[in-house]
N, C-alpha and C. Protein backbone atom coordinates (compact mmCIF):
# COMPACT_ATOMS: atom_id res chain seq x y z
N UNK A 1 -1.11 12.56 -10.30
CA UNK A 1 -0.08 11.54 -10.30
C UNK A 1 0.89 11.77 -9.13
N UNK A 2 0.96 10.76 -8.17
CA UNK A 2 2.05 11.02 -7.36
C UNK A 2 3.52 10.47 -7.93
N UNK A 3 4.42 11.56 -8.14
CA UNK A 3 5.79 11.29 -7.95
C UNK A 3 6.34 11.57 -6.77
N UNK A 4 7.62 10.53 -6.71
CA UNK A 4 8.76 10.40 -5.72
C UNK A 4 9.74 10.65 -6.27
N UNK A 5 10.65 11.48 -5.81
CA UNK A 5 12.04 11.33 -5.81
C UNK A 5 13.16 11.43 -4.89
N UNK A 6 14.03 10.97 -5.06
CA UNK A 6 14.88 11.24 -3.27
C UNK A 6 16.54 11.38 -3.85
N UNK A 7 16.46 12.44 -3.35
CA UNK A 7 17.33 13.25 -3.08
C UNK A 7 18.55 12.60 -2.05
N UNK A 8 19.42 13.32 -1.97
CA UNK A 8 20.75 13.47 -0.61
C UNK A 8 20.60 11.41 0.07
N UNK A 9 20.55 10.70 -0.54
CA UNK A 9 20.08 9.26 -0.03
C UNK A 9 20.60 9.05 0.67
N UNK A 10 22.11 9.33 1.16
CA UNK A 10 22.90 8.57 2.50
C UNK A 10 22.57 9.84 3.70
N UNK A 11 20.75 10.52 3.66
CA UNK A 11 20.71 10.90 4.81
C UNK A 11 19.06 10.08 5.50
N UNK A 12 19.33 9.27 4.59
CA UNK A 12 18.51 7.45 5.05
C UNK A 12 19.03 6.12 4.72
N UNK A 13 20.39 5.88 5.52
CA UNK A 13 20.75 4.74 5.74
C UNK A 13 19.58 3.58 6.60
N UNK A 14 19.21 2.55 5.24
CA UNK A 14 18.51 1.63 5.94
C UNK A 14 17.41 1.85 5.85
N UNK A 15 17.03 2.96 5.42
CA UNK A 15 15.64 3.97 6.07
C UNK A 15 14.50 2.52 5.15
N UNK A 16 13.52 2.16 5.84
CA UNK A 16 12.83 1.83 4.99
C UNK A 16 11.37 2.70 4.50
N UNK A 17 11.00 3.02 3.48
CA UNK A 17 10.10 3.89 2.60
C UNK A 17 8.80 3.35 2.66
N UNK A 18 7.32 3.70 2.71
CA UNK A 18 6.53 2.47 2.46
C UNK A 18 5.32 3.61 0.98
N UNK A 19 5.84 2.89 -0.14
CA UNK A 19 4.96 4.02 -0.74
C UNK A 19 3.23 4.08 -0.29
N UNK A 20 2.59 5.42 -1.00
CA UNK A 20 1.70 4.97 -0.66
C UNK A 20 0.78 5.03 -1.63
N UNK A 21 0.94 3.67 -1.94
CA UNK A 21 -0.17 3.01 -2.72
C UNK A 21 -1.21 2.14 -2.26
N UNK A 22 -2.62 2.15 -3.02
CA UNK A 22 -3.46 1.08 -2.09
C UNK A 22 -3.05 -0.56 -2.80
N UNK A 23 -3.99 -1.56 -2.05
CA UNK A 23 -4.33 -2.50 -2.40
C UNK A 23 -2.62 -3.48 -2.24
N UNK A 24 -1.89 -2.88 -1.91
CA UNK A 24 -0.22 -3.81 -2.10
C UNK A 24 0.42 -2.74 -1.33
N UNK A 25 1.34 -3.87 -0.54
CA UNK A 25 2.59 -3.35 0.23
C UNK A 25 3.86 -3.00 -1.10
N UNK A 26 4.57 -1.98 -0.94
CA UNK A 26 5.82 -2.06 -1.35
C UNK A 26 6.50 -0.83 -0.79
N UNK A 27 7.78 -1.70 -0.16
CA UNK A 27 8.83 -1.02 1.01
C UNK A 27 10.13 -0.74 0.20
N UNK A 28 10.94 0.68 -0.01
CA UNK A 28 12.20 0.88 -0.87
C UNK A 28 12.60 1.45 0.32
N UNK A 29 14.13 0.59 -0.18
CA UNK A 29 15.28 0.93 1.18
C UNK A 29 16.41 1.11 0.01
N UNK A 30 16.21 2.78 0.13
CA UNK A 30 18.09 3.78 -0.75
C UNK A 30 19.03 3.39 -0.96
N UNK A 31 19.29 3.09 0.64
CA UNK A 31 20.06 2.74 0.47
C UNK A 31 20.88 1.43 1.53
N UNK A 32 20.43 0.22 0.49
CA UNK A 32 20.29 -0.96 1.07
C UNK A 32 21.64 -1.44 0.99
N UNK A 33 22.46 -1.18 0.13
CA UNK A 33 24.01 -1.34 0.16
C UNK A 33 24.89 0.10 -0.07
N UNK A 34 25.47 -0.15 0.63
CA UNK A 34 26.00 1.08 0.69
C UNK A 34 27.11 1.10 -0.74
N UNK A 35 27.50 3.04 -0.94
CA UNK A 35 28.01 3.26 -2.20
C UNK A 35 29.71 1.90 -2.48
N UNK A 36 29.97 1.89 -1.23
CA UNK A 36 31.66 0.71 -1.65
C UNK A 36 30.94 -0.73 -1.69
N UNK A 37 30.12 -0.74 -1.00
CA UNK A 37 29.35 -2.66 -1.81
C UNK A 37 28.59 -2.28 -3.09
N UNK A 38 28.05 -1.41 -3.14
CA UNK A 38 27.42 -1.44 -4.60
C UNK A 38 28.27 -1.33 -5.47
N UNK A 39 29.53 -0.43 -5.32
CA UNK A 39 30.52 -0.20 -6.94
C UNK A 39 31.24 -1.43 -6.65
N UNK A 40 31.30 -1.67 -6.17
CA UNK A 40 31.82 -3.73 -5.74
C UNK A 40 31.08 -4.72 -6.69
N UNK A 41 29.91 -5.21 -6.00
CA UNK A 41 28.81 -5.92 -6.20
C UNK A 41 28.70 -5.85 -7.83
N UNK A 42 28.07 -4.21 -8.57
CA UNK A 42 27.90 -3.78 -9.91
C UNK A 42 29.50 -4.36 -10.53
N UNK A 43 30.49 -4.09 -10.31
CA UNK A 43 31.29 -4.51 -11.24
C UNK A 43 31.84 -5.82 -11.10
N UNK A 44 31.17 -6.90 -10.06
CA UNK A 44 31.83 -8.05 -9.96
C UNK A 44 29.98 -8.76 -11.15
N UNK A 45 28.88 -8.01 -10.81
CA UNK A 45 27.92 -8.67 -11.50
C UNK A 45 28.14 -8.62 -13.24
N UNK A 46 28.88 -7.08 -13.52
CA UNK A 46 28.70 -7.12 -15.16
C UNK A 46 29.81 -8.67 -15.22
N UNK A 47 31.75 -8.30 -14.82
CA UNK A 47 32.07 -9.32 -15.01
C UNK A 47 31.79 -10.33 -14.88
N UNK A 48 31.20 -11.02 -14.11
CA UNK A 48 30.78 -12.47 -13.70
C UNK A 48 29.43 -12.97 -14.60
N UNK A 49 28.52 -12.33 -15.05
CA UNK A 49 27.31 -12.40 -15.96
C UNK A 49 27.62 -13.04 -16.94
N UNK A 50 27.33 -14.37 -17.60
CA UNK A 50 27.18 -14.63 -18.43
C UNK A 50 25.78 -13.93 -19.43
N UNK A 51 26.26 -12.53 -19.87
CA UNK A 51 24.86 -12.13 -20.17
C UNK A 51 24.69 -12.54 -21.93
N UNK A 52 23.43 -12.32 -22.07
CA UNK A 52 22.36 -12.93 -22.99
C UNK A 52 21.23 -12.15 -23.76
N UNK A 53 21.32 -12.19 -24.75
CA UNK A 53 20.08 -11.32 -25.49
C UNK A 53 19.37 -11.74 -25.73
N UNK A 54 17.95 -12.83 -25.49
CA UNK A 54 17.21 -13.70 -26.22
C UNK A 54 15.71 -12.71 -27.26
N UNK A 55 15.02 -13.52 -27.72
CA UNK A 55 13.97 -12.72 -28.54
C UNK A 55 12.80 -13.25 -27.47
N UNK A 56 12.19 -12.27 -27.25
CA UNK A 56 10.51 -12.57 -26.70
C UNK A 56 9.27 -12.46 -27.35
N UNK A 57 8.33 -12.55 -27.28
CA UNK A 57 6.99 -12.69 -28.20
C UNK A 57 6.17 -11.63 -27.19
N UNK A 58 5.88 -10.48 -28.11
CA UNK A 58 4.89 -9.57 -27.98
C UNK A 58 3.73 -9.40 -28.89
N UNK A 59 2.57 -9.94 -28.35
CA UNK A 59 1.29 -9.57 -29.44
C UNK A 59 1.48 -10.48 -30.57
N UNK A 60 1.96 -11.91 -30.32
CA UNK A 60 2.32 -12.76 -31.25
C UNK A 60 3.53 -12.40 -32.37
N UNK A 61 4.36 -11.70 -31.82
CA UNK A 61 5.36 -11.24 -32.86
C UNK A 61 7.06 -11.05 -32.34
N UNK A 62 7.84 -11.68 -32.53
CA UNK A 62 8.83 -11.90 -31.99
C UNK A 62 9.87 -10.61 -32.05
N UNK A 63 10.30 -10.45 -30.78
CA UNK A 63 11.81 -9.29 -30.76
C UNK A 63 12.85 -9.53 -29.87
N UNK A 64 13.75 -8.45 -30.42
CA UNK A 64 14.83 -9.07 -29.50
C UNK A 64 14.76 -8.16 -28.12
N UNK A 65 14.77 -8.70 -26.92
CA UNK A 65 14.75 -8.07 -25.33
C UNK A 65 15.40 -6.85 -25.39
N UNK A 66 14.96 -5.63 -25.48
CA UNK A 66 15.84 -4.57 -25.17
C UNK A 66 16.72 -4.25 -23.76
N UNK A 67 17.08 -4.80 -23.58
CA UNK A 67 18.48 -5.45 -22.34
C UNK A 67 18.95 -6.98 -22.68
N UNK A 68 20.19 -7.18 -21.52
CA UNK A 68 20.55 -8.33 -21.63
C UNK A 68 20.19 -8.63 -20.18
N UNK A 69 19.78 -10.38 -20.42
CA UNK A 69 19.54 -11.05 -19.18
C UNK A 69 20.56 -12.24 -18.67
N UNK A 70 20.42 -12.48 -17.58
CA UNK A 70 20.76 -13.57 -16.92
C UNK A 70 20.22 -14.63 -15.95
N UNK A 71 19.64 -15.65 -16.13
CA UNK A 71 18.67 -16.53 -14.60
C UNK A 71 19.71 -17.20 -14.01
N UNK A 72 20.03 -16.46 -12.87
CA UNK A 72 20.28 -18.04 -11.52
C UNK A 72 19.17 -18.62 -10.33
N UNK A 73 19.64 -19.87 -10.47
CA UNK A 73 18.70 -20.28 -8.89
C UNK A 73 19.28 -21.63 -9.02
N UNK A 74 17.65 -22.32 -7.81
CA UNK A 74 17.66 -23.67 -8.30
C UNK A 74 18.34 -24.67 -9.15
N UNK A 75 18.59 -25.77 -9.21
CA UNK A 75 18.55 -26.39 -10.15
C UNK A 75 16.88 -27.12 -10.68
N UNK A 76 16.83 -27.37 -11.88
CA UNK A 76 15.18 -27.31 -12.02
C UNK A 76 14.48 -26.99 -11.80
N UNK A 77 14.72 -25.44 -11.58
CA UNK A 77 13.36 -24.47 -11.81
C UNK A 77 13.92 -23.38 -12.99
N UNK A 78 13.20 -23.99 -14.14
CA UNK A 78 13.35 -23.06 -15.14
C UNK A 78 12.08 -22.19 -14.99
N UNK A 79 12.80 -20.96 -15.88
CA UNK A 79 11.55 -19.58 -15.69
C UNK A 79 10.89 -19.57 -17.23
N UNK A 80 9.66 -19.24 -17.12
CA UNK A 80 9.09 -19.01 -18.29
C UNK A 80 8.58 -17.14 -18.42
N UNK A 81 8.55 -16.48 -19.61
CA UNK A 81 7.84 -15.27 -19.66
C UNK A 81 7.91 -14.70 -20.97
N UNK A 82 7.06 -14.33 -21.73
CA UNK A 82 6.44 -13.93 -23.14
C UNK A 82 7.04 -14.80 -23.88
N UNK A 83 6.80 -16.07 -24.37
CA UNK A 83 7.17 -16.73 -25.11
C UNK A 83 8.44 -17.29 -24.85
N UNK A 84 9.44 -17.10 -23.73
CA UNK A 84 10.44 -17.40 -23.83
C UNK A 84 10.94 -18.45 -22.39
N UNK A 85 11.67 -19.70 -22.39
CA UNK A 85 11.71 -20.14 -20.94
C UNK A 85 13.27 -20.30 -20.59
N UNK A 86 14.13 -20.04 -19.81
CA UNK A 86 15.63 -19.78 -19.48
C UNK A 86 15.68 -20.90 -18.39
N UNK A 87 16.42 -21.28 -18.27
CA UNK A 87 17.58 -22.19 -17.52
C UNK A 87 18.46 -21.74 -16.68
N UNK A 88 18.01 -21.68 -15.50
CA UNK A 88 19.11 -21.01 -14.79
C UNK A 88 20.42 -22.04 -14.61
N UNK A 89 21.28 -20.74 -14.07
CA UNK A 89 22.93 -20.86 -13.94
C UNK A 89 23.07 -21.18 -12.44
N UNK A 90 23.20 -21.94 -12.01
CA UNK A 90 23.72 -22.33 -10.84
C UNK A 90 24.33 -21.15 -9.58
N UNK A 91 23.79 -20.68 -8.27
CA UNK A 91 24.33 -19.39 -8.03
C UNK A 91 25.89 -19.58 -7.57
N UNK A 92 26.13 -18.51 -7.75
CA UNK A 92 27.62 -17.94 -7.41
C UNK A 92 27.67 -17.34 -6.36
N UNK A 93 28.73 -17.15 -5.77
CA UNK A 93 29.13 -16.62 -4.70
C UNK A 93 28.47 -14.69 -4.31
N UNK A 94 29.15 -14.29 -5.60
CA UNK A 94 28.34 -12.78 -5.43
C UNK A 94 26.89 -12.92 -5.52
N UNK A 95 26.11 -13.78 -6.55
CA UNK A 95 24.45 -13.53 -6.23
C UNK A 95 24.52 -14.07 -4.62
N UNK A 96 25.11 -15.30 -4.27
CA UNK A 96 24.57 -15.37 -3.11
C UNK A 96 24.88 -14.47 -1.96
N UNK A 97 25.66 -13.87 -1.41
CA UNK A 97 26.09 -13.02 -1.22
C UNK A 97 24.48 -11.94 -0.79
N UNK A 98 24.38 -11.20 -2.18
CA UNK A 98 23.17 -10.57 -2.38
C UNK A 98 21.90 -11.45 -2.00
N UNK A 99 21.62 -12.41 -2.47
CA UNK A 99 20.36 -13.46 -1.98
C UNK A 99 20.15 -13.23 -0.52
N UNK A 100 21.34 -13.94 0.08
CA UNK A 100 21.28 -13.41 1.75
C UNK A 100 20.75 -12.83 2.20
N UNK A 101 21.96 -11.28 1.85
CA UNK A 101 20.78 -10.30 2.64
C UNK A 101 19.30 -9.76 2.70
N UNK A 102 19.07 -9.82 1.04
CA UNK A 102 17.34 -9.98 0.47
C UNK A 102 16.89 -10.83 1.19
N UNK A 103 17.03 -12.06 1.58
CA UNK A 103 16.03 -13.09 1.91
C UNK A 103 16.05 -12.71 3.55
N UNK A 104 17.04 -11.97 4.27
CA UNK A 104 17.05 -12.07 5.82
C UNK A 104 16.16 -10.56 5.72
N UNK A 105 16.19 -9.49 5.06
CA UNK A 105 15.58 -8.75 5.44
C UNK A 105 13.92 -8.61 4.94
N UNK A 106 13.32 -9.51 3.88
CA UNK A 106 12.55 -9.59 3.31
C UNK A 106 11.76 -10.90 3.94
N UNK A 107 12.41 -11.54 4.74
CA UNK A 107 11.94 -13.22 5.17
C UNK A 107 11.45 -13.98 4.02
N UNK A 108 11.91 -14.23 2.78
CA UNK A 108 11.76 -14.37 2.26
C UNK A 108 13.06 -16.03 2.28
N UNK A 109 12.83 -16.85 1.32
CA UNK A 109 13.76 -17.64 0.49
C UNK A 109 13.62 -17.48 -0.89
N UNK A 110 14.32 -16.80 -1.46
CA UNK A 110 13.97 -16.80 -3.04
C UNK A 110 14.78 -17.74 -3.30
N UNK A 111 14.19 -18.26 -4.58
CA UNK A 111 14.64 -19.45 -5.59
C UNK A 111 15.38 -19.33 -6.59
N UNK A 112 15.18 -17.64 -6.91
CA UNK A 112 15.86 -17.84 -8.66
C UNK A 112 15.84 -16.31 -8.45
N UNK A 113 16.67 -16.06 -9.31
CA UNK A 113 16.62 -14.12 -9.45
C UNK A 113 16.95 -14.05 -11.11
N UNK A 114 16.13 -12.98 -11.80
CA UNK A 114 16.40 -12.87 -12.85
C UNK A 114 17.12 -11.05 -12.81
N UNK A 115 18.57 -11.56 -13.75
CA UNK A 115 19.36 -10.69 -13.49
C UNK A 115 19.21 -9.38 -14.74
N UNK A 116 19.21 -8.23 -15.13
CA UNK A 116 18.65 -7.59 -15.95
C UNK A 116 19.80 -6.19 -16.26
N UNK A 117 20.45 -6.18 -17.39
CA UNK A 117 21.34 -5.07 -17.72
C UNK A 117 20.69 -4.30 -18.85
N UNK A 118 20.81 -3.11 -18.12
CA UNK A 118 20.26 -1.85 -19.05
C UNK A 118 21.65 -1.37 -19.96
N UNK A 119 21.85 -1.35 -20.52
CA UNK A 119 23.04 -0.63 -21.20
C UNK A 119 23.14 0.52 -21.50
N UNK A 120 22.11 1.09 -21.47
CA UNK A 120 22.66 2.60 -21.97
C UNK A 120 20.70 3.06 -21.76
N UNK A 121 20.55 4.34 -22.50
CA UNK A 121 19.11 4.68 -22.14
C UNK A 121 18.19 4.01 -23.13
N UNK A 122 18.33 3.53 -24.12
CA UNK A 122 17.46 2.72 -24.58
C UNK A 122 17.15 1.65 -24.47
N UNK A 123 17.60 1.24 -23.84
CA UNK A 123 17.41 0.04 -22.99
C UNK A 123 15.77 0.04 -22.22
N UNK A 124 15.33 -1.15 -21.85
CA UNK A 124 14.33 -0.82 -21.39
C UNK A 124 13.12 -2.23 -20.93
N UNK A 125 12.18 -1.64 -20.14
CA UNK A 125 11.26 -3.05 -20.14
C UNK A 125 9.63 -2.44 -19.76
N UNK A 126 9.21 -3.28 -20.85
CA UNK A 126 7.55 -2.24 -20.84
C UNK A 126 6.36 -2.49 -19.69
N UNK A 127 5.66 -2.23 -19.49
CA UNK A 127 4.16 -2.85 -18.81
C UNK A 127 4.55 -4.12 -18.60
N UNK A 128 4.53 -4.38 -17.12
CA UNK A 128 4.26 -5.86 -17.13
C UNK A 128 3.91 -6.14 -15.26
N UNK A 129 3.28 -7.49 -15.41
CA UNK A 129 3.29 -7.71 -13.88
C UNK A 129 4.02 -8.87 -13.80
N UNK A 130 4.72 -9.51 -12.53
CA UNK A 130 5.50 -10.42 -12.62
C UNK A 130 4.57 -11.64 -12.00
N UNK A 131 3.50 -12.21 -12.77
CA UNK A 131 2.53 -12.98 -12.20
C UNK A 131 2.37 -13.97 -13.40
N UNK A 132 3.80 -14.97 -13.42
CA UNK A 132 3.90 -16.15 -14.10
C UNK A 132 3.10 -17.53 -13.17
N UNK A 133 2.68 -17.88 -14.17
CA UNK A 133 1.58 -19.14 -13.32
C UNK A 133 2.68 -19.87 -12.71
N UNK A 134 3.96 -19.86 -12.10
CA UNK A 134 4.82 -20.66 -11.41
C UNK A 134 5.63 -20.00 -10.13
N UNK A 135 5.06 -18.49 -10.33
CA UNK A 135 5.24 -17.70 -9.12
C UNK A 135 4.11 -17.53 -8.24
N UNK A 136 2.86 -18.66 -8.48
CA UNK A 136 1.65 -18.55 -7.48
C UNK A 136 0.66 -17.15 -8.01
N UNK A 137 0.04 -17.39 -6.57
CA UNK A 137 -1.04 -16.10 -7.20
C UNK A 137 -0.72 -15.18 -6.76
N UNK A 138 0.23 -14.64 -5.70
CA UNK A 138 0.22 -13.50 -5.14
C UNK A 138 2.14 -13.44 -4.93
N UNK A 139 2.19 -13.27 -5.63
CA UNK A 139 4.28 -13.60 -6.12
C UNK A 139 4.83 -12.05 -5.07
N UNK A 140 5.66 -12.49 -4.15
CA UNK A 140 6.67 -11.44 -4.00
C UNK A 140 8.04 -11.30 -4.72
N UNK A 141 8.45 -10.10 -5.24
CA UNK A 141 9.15 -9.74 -6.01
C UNK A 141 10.14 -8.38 -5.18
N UNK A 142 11.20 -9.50 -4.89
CA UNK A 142 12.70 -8.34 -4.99
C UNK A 142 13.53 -7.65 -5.44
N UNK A 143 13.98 -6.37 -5.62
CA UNK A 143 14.67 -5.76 -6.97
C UNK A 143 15.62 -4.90 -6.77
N UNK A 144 16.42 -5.52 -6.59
CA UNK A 144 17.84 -4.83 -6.13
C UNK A 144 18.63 -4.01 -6.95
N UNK A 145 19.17 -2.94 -7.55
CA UNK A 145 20.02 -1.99 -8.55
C UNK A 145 20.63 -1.75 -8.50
N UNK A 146 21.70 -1.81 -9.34
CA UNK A 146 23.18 -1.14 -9.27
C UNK A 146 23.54 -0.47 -10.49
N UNK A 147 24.43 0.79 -10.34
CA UNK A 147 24.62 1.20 -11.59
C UNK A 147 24.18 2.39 -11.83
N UNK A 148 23.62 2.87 -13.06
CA UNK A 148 23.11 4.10 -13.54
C UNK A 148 21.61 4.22 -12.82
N UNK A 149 21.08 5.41 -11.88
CA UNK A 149 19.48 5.46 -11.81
C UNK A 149 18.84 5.14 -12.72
N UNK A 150 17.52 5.26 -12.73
CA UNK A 150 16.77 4.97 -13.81
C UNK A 150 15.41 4.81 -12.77
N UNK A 151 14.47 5.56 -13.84
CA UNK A 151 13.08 5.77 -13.63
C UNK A 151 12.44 4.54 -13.83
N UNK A 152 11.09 4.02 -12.41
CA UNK A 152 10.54 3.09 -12.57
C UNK A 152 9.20 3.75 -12.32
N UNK A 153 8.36 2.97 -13.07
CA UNK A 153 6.87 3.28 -12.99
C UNK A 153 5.94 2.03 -12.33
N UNK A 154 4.88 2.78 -11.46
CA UNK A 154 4.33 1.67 -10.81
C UNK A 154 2.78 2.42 -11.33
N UNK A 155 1.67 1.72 -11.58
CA UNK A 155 0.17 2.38 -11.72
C UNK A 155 -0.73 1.03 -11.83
N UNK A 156 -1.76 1.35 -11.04
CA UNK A 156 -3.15 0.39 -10.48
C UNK A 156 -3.84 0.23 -11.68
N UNK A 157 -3.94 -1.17 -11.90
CA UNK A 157 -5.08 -1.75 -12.57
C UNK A 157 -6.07 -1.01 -13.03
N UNK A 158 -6.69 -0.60 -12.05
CA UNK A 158 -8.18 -0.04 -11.92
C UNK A 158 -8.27 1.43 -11.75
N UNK A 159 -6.98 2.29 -10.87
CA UNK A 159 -7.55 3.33 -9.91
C UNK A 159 -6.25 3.97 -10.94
N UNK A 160 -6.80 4.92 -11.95
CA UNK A 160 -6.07 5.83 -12.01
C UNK A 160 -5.16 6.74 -11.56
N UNK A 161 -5.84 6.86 -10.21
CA UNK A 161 -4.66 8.15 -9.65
C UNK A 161 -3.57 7.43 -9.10
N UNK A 162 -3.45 6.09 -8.61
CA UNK A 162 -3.08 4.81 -8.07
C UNK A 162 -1.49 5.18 -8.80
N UNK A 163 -0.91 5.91 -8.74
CA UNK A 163 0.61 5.60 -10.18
C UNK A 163 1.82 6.35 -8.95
N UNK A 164 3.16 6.08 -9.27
CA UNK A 164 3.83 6.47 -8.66
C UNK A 164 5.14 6.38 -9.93
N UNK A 165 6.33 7.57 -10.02
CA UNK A 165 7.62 7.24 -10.17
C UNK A 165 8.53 7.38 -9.16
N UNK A 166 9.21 6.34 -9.41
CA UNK A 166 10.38 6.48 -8.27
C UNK A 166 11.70 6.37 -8.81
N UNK A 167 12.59 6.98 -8.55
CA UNK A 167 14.01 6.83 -9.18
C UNK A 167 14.37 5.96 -7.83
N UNK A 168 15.22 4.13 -8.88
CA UNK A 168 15.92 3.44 -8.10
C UNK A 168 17.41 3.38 -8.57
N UNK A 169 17.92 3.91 -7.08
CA UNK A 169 19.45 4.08 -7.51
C UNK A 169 20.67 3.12 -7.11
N UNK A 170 21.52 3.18 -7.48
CA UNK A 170 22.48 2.70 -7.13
C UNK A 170 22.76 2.30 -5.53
N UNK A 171 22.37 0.50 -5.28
CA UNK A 171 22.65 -0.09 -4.33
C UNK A 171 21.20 0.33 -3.48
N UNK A 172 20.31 0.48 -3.90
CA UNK A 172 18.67 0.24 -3.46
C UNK A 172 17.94 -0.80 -3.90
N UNK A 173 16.72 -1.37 -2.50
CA UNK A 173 16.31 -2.36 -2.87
C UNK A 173 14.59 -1.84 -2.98
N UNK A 174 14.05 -2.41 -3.52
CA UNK A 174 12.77 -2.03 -3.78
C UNK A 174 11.53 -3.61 -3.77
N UNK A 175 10.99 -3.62 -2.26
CA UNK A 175 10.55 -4.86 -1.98
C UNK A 175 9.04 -4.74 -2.51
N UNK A 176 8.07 -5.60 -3.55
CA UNK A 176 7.13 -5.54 -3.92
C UNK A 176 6.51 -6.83 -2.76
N UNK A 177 5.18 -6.53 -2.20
CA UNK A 177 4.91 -7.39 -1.42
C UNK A 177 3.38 -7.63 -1.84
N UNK A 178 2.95 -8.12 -0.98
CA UNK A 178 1.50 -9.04 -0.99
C UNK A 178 0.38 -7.53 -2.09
N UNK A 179 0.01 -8.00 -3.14
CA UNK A 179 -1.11 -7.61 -3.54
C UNK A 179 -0.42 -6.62 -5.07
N UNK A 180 0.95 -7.04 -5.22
CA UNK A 180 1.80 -5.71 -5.56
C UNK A 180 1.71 -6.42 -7.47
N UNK A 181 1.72 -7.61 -7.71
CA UNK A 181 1.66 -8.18 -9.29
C UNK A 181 0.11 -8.86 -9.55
N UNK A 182 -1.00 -8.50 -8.72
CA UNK A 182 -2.04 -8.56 -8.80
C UNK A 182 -3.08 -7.45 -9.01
N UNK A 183 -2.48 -6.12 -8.46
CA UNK A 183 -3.16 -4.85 -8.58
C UNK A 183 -2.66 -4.16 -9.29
N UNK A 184 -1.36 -3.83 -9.67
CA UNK A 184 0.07 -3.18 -10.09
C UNK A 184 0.39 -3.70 -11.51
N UNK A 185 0.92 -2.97 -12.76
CA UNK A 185 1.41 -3.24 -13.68
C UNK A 185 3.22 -2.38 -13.37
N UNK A 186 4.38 -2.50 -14.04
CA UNK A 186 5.39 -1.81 -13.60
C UNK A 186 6.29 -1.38 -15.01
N UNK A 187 6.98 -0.24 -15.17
CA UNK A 187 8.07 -0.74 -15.79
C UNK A 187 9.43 0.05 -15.82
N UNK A 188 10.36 0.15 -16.61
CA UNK A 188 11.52 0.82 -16.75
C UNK A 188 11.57 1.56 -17.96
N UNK A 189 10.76 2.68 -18.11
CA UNK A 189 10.55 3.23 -19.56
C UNK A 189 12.34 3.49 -20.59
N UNK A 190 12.02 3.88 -21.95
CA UNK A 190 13.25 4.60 -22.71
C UNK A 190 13.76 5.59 -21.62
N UNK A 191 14.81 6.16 -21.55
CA UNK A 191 15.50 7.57 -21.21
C UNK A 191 15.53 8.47 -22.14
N UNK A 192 15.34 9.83 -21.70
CA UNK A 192 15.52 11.06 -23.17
C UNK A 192 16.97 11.64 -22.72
N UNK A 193 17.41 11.50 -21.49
CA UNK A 193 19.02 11.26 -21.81
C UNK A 193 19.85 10.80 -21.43
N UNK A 194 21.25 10.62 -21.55
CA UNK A 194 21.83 9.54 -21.83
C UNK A 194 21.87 9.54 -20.68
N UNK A 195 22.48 7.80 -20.90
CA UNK A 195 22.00 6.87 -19.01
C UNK A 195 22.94 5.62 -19.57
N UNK A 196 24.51 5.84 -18.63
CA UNK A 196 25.65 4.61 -18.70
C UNK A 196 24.38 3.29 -17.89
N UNK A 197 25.31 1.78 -17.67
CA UNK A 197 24.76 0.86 -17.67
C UNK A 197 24.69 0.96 -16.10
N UNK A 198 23.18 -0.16 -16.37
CA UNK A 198 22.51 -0.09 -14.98
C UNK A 198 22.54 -2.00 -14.93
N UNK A 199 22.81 -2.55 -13.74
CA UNK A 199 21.80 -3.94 -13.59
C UNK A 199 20.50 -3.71 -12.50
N UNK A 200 19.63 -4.33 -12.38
CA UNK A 200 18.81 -4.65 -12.04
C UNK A 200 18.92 -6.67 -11.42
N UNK A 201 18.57 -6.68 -9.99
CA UNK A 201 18.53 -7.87 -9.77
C UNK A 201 16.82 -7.94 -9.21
N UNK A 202 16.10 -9.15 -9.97
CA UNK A 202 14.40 -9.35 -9.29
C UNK A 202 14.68 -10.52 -9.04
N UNK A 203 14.48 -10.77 -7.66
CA UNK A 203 14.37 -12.28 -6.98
C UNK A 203 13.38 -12.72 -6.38
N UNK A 204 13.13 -13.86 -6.99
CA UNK A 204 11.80 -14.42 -7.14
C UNK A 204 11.17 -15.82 -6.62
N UNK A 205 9.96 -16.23 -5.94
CA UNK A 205 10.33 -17.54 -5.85
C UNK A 205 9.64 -18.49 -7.01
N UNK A 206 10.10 -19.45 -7.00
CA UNK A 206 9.28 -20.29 -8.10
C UNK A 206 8.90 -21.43 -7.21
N UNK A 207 7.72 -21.94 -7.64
CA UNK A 207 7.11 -22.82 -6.45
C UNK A 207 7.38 -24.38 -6.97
């Protein structure tokens, strides 16, 4: 199993990372906002969040999301995923703000970002790929963090040894690119100890 971890981060400002996994690009940059825009950014996102607990459908059986969410974008592009479809909120000044720079360094235009608060270490989000039939077939996915670290897991479809953890920290972006929700399953496991609140921003396009 290859793990990552990184250490001393503001001695890679900008730095961009390219893991190495096959079959999909994905590029993590530490530190993509620096520590005074991120404790900025994180406490203008909890206040400003209209956040939300909805129930999702796993294995035909309904629960409640272990985090709270938030969708902005578009107007009329609602998101759909495990049973559940959200309405985004019109963006604001701070997502856009953040959108910006994601979309200038990613060339990207994202449409919608789904916003994601961990609260504490049980918090959490299991196996999944972000390959909703309205993000196309080959979806790029942006994921910006603020807040508490927290362990993410990446592992191949097919190729066992294919797995990586990476701790994404505070004011890092983590760009999933071409081949990355087609080969790739991902997630944000439980914590075994305690872990204050994290957000998570994934920006996405919807077609």
């Amino acid at each position: 199993m290859l793990i990552i971890a990184f250490f001393m981060l503001d001695l890679f400002p900008k730095e961009k990372i390219i893991l190495p996994l096959p079959d999909a690009v994905f590029e993590f940059y530490p530190n993509f906002f620096n520590k005074e825009e991120a404790d900025l950014l994180f406490d203008k996102l909890m206040n400003e969040t209209p956040w939300q607990q909805d129930d999702i459908t796993i294995f035909g059986k309904k629960i409640a999301q272990p985090r709270l969410t938030c969708l902005f974008g578009n107007e009329g592009k609602p998101y759909s995923y495990s049973g559940l479809t959200m309405q985004p909120h019109p963006w604001n000044p701070t997502m856009m703000f953040i959108k910006e720079k994601v979309d200038k360094i990613s060339k990207q235009n994202f449409t919608t970002v789904l916003a994601n608060l961990y609260r504490n270490e049980k918090d959490s989000n299991g196996w999944h790929a972000d390959n909703e039939k309205e993000l196309g077939r080959n979806a790029i996915i942006a994921s910006v963090s603020f807040g508490e670290e927290r362990k993410f897991q990446l592992k191949h479809n097919t190729i066992s040894e294919a797995k990586i953890n990476l701790n994404l920290n505070h004011g890092s972006l983590l760009l999933m690119k071409e081949g990355s929700q087609i080969h790739y399953k991902h997630q944000i496991p439980k914590a075994t100890q305690l872990k204050n609140a994290r957000i998570n921003l994934t920006f996405r396009t919807i077609l």
